[in-house]
Protein backbone atom coordinates (compact mmCIF):
# COMPACT_ATOMS: atom_id res chain seq x y z
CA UNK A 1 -36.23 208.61 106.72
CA UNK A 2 -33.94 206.07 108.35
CA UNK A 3 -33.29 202.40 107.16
CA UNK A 4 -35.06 201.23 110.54
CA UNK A 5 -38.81 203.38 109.65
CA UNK A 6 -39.08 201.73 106.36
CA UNK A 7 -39.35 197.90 108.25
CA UNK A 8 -42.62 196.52 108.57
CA UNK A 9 -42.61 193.82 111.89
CA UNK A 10 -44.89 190.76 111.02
CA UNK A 11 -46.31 189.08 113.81
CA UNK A 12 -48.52 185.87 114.68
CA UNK A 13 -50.89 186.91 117.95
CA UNK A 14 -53.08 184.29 120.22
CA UNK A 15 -56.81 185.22 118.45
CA UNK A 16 -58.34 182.45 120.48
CA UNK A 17 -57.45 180.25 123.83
CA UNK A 18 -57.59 176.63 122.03
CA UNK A 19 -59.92 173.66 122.95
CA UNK A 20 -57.87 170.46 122.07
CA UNK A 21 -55.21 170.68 119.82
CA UNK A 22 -54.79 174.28 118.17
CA UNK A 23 -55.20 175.18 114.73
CA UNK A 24 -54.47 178.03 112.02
CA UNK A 25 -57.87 179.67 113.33
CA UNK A 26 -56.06 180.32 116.64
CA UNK A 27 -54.00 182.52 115.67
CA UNK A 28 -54.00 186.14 113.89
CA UNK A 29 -51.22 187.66 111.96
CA UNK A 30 -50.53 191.22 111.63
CA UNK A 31 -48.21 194.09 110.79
CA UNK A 32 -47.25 197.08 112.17
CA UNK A 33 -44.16 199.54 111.23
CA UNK A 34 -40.65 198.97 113.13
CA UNK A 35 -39.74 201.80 115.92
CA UNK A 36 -36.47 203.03 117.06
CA UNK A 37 -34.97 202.03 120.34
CA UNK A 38 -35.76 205.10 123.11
CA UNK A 39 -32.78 205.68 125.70
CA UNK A 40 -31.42 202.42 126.77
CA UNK A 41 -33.48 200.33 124.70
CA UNK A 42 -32.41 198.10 121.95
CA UNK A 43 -34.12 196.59 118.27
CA UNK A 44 -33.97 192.87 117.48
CA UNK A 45 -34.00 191.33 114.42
CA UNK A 46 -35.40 187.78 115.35
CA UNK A 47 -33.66 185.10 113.57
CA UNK A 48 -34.94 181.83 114.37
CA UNK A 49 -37.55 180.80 117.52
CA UNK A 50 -37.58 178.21 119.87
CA UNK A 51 -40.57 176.02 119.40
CA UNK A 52 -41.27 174.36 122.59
CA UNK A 53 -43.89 172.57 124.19
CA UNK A 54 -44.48 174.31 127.08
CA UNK A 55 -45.85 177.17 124.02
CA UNK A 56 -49.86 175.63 124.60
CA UNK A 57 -49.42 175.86 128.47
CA UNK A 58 -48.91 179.60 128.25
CA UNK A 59 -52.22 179.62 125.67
CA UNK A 60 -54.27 178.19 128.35
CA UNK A 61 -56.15 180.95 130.69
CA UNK A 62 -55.28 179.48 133.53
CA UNK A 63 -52.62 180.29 136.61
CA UNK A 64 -49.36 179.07 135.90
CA UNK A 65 -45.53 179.23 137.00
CA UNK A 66 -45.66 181.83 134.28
CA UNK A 67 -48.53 184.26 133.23
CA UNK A 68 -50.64 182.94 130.02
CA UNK A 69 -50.26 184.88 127.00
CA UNK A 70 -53.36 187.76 126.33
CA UNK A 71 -55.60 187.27 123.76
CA UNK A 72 -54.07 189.31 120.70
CA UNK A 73 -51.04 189.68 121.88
CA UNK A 74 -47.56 188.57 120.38
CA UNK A 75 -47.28 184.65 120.96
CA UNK A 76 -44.36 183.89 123.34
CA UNK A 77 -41.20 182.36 122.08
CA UNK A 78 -37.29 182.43 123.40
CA UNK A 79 -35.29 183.02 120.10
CA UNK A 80 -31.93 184.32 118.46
CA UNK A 81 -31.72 187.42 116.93
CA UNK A 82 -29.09 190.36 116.53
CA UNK A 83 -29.08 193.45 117.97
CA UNK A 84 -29.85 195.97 114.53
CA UNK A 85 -29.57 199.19 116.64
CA UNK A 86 -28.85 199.57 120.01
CA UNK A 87 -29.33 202.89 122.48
CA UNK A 88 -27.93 200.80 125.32
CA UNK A 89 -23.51 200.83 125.89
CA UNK A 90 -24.09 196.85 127.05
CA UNK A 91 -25.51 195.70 123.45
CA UNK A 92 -23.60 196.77 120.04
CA UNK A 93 -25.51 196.79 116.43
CA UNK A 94 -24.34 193.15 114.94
CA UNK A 95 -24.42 191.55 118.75
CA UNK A 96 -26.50 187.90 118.42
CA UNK A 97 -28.81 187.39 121.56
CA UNK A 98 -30.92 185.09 123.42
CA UNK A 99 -33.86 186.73 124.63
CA UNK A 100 -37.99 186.07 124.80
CA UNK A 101 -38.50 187.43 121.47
CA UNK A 102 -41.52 186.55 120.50
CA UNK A 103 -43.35 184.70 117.39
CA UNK A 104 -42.35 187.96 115.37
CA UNK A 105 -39.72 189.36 112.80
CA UNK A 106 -38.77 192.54 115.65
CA UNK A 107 -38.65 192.86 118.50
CA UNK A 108 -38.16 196.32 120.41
CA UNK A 109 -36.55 195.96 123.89
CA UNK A 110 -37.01 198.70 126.44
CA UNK A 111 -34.44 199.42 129.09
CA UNK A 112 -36.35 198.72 132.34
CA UNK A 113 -37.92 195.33 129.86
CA UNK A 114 -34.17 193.61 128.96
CA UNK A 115 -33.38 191.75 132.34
CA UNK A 116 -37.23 190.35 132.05
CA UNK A 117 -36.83 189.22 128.55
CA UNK A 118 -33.74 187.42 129.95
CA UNK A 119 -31.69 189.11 127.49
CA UNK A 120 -27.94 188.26 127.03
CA UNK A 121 -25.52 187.83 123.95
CA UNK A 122 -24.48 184.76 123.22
CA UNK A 123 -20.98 183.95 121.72
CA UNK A 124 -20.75 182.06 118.06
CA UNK A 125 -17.50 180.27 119.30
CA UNK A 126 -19.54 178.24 121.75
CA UNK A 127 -21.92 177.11 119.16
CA UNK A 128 -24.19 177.55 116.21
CA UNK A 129 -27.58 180.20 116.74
CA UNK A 130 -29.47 176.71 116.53
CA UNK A 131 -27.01 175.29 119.23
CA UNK A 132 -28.06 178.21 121.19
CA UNK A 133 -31.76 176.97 120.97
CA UNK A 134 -31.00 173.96 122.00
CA UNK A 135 -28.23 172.21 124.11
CA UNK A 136 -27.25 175.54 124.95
CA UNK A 137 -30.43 176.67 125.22
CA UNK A 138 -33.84 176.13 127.24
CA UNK A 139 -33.65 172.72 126.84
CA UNK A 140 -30.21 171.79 127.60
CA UNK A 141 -30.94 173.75 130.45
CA UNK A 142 -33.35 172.07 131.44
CA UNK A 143 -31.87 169.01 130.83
CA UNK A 144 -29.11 169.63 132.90
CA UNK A 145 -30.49 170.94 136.09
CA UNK A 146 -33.50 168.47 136.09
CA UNK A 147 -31.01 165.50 135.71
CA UNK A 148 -27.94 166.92 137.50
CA UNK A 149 -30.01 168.57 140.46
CA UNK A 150 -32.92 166.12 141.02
CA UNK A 151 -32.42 163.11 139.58
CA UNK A 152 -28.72 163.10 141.30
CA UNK A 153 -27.44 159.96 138.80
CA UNK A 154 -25.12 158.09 140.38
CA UNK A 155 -22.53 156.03 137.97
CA UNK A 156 -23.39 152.94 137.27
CA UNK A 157 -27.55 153.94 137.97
CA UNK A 158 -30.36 153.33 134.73
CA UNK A 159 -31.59 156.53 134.04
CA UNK A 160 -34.78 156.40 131.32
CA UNK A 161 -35.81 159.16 129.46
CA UNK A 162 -38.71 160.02 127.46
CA UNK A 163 -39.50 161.58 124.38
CA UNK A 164 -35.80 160.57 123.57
CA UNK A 165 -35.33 162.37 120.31
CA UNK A 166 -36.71 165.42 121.78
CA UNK A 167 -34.47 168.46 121.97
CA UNK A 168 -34.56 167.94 126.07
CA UNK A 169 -34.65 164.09 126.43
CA UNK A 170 -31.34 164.12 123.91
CA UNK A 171 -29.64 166.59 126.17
CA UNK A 172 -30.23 164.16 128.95
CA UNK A 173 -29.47 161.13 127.75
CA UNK A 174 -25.91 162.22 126.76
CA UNK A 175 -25.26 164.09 130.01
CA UNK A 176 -26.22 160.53 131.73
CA UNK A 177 -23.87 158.64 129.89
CA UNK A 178 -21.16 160.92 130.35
CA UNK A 179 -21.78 160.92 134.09
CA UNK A 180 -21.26 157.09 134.56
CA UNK A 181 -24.72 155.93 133.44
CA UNK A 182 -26.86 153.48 131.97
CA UNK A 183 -29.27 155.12 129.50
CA UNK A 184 -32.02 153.93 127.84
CA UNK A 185 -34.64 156.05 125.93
CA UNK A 186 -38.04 155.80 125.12
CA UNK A 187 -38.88 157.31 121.78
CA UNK A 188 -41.77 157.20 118.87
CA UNK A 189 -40.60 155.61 115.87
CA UNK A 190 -37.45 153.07 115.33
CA UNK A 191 -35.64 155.61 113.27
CA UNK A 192 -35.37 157.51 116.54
CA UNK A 193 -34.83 155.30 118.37
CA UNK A 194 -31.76 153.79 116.04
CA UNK A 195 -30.39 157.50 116.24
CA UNK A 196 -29.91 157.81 120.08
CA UNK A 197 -28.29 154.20 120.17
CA UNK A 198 -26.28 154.45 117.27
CA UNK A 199 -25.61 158.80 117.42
CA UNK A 200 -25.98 159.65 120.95
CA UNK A 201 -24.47 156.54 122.33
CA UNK A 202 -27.96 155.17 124.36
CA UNK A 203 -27.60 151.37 125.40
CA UNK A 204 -31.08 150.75 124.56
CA UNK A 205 -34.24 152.40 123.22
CA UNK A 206 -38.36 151.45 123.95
CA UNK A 207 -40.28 152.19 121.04
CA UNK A 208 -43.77 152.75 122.29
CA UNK A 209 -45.36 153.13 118.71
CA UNK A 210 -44.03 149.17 118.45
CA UNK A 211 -46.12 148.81 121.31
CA UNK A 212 -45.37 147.01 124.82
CA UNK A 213 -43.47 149.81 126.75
CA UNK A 214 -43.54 147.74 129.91
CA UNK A 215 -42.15 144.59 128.34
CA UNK A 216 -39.58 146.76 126.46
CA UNK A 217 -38.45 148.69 130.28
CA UNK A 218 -38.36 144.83 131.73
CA UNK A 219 -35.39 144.10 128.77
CA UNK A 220 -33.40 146.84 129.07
CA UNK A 221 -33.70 147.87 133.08
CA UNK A 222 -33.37 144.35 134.41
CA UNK A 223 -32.14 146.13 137.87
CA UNK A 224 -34.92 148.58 137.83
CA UNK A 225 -34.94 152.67 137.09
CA UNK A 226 -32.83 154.79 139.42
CA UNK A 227 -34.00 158.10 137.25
CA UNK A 228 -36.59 158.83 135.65
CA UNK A 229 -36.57 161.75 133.12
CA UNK A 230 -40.29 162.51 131.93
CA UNK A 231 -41.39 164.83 129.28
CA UNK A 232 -44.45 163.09 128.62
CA UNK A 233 -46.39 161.81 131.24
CA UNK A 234 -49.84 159.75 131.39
CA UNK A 235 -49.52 155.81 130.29
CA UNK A 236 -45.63 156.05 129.56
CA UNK A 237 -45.33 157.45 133.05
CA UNK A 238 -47.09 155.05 134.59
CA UNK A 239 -45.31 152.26 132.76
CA UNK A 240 -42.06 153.33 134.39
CA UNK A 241 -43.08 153.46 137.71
CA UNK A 242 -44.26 149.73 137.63
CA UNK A 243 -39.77 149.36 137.18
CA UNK A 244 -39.01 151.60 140.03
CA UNK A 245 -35.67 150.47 141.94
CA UNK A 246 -36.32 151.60 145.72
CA UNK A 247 -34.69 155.08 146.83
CA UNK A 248 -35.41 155.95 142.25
CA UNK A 249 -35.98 160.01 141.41
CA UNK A 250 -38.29 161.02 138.66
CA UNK A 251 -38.36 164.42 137.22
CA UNK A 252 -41.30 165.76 136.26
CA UNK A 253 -39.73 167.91 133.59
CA UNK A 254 -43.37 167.93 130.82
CA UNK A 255 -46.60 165.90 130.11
CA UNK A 256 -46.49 166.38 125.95
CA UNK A 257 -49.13 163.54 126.05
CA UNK A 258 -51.96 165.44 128.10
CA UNK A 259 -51.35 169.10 127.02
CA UNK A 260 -54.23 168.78 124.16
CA UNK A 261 -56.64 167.09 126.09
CA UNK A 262 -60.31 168.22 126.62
CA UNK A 263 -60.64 165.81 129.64
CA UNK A 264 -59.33 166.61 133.03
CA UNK A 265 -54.84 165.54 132.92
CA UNK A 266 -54.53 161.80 134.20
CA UNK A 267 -52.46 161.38 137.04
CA UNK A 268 -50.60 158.41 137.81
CA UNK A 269 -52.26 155.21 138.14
CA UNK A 270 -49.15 153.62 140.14
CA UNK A 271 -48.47 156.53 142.00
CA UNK A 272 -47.95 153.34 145.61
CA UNK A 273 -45.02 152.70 143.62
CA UNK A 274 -43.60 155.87 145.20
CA UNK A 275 -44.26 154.10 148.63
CA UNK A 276 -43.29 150.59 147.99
CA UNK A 277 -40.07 152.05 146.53
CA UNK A 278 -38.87 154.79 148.55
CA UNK A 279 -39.11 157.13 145.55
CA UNK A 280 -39.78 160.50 145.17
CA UNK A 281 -41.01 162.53 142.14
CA UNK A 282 -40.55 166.26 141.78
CA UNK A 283 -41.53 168.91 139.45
CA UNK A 284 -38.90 171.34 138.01
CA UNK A 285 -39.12 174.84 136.25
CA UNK A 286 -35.83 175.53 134.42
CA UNK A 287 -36.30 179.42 135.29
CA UNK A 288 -35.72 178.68 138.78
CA UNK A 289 -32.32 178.03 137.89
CA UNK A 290 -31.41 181.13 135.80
CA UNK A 291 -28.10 181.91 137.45
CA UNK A 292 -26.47 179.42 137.16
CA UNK A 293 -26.59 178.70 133.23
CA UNK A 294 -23.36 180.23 132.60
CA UNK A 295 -22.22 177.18 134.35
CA UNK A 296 -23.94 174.83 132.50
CA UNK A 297 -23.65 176.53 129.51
CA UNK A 298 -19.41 176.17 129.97
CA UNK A 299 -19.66 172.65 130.44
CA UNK A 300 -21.76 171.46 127.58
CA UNK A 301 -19.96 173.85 125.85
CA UNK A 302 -17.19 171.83 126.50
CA UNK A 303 -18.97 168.33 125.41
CA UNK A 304 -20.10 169.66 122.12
CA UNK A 305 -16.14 170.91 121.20
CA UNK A 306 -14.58 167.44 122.39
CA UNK A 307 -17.50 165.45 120.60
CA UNK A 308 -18.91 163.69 123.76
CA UNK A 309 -21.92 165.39 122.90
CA UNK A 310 -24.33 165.93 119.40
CA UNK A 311 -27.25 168.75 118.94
CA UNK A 312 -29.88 167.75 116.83
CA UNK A 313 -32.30 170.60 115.41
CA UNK A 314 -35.22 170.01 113.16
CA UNK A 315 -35.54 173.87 111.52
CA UNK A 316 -39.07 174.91 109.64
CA UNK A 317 -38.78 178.09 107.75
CA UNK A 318 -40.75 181.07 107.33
CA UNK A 319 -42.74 182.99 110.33
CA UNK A 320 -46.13 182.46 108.32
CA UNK A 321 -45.63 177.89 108.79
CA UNK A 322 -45.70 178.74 112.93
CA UNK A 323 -49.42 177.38 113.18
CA UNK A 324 -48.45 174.11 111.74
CA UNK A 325 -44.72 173.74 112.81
CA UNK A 326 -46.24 173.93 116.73
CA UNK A 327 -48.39 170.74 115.61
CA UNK A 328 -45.26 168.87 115.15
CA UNK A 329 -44.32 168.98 118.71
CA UNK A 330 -47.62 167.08 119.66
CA UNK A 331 -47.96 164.61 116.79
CA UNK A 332 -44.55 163.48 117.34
CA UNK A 333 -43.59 164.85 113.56
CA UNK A 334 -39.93 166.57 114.95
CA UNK A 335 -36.90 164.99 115.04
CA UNK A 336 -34.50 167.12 117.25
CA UNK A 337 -35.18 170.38 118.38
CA UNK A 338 -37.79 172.53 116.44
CA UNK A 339 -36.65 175.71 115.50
CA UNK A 340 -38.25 178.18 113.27
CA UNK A 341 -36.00 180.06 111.11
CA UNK A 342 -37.46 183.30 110.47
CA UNK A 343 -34.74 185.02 108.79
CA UNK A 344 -30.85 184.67 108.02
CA UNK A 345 -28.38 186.50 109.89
């Protein structure tokens, strides 16, 4: 019997689409035995998983820019893992990937199933596994593009971000400032909100658990907002576009604030802003902009080695804490990027 037929592949499946905010009842976790790679195909070892909140879109039965997850199958997740054995000349045993793993110890790629699961080694001397999860990652990604390709930031321009501390809302704030801009976050909690001043280099951070957001924009964007980065949406959102500066941009990159809600999603209230202003607001989907990460990936690359830029990741260990770890995302509980270590390399 070979090494690879005595593994046993834990998993965590979707048991039940959640009403509200999920819990421990959603999910189901089972175990199956590990399978060799056929012709072409290749076996994962997953070591840690991107925990993202986007994750209870994809629970929701609903269309989508991507299709929901089936009941009892494998939760979705992007991850890191290394390549354990490989029937495929591209991928050697000991290679470390980025690929949609999912919320599982395994994962067993097919051939025709690699370019799908967005497959692709990543190399160490660019940055840490957790790195790769994270400004690197998804969320630098997104970061990037959303700021870089729709926001267009001009020097000198106030660019706001929320959900500051976030693993996407840190990527952006840094990328702003070291594009010529004014930054100022909006964040839960004044020890985040210290950290992107005083680490990342903000000039100013709204803490909307201290309360007034609107007074706290009027401070620190005397001159209005240029760009708008939101990950969070409803009253935050429409607190910002009461500061618009005519001809601003907001990126509709996440709505963190109405993805638990049993209520219909509330739009924006000052949505005339948009008129008044000249604005626009548009939506993004980092996938749409798959390749041309390599490019993106080389330049932050770049900011992380020469210091202009920091990666913060908040890790939670052990495949059987996903229920709760997810939770953090929505009750504000991470600091950084949540990653789920499931095993070490």
């Amino acid at each position: 019997m070979s090494a690879i037929a005595t593994l046993t592949n834990h998993q965590v499946r979707l048991a039940k689409r959640p009403v509200g905010t999920p819990t421990r009842d959603n999910w189901s976790f089972t175990s199956e035995p590990v399978q060799e790679p056929s012709a072409g195909g290749v076996l994962v070892k997953t070591l840690a998983l991107s925990l993202d909140p986007a994750m209870r879109g994809w629970m929701n039965d609903g269309k989508s820019y991507i299709p929901p997850v089936g009941i009892d199958e494998v939760m979705r997740a992007g991850g890191i893992g290394k390549v354990i054995a490989s029937e495929n000349s591209k991928f050697a045993v000991g290679d470390l990937v980025s690929a949609t793993v999912g919320v599982q110890e395994y994962m067993l790629i097919a051939e025709d199933q690699i370019k799908r699961n967005g497959m692709f080694k990543i190399d160490p001397r660019l940055g840490t596994p957790n790195q790769w999860l994270n400004v690197l990652g998804m969320p630098g990604m997104t970061g990037y593009f959303g700021l870089l390709d729709i926001g267009l930031p001009k020097p000198g321009e106030t660019v706001v971000v929320s959900g500051a501390a976030g693993a996407v809302g840190q990527t952006v704030g840094q990328l702003a400032k070291i594009k010529g801009c004014r930054v100022v976050g909006i964040a839960g909690g004044r020890a985040k909100c210290d950290w992107v001043v005083n680490e990342l280099g903000f000039d100013a951070c709204v803490d909307y658990k201290a309360g007034n957001v609107k007074a706290g924009l009027k401070e620190h964007c005397p001159k209005g907002v240029d760009v708008y980065f939101d990950n969070v949406g409803g009253d935050i959102l429409d607190d910002v576009m009461t500061r618009l500066a005519r001809g601003a941009r907001i990126i509709i990159c996440g709505a963190i604030s109405q993805y638990n809600n049993t209520t219909p999603v509330q739009g924006p209230k000052n949505y005339l802003s948009l008129l008044v202003n000249r604005a626009r607001m548009e939506g993004m989907v980092v996938f749409d902009y798959a390749d041309r990460f390599p490019v993106a990936v080389a330049e932050m690359a770049g900011y992380l080695k020469d210091g202009r830029m920091k990666s913060k990741e908040d890790v939670v260990r052990g495949l059987e804490t996903f229920p709760e770890a997810l939770i953090k995302l929505f009750t504000g509980e991470n600091f950084g990027k949540l990653v789920l270590q499931v095993a070490d390399a």
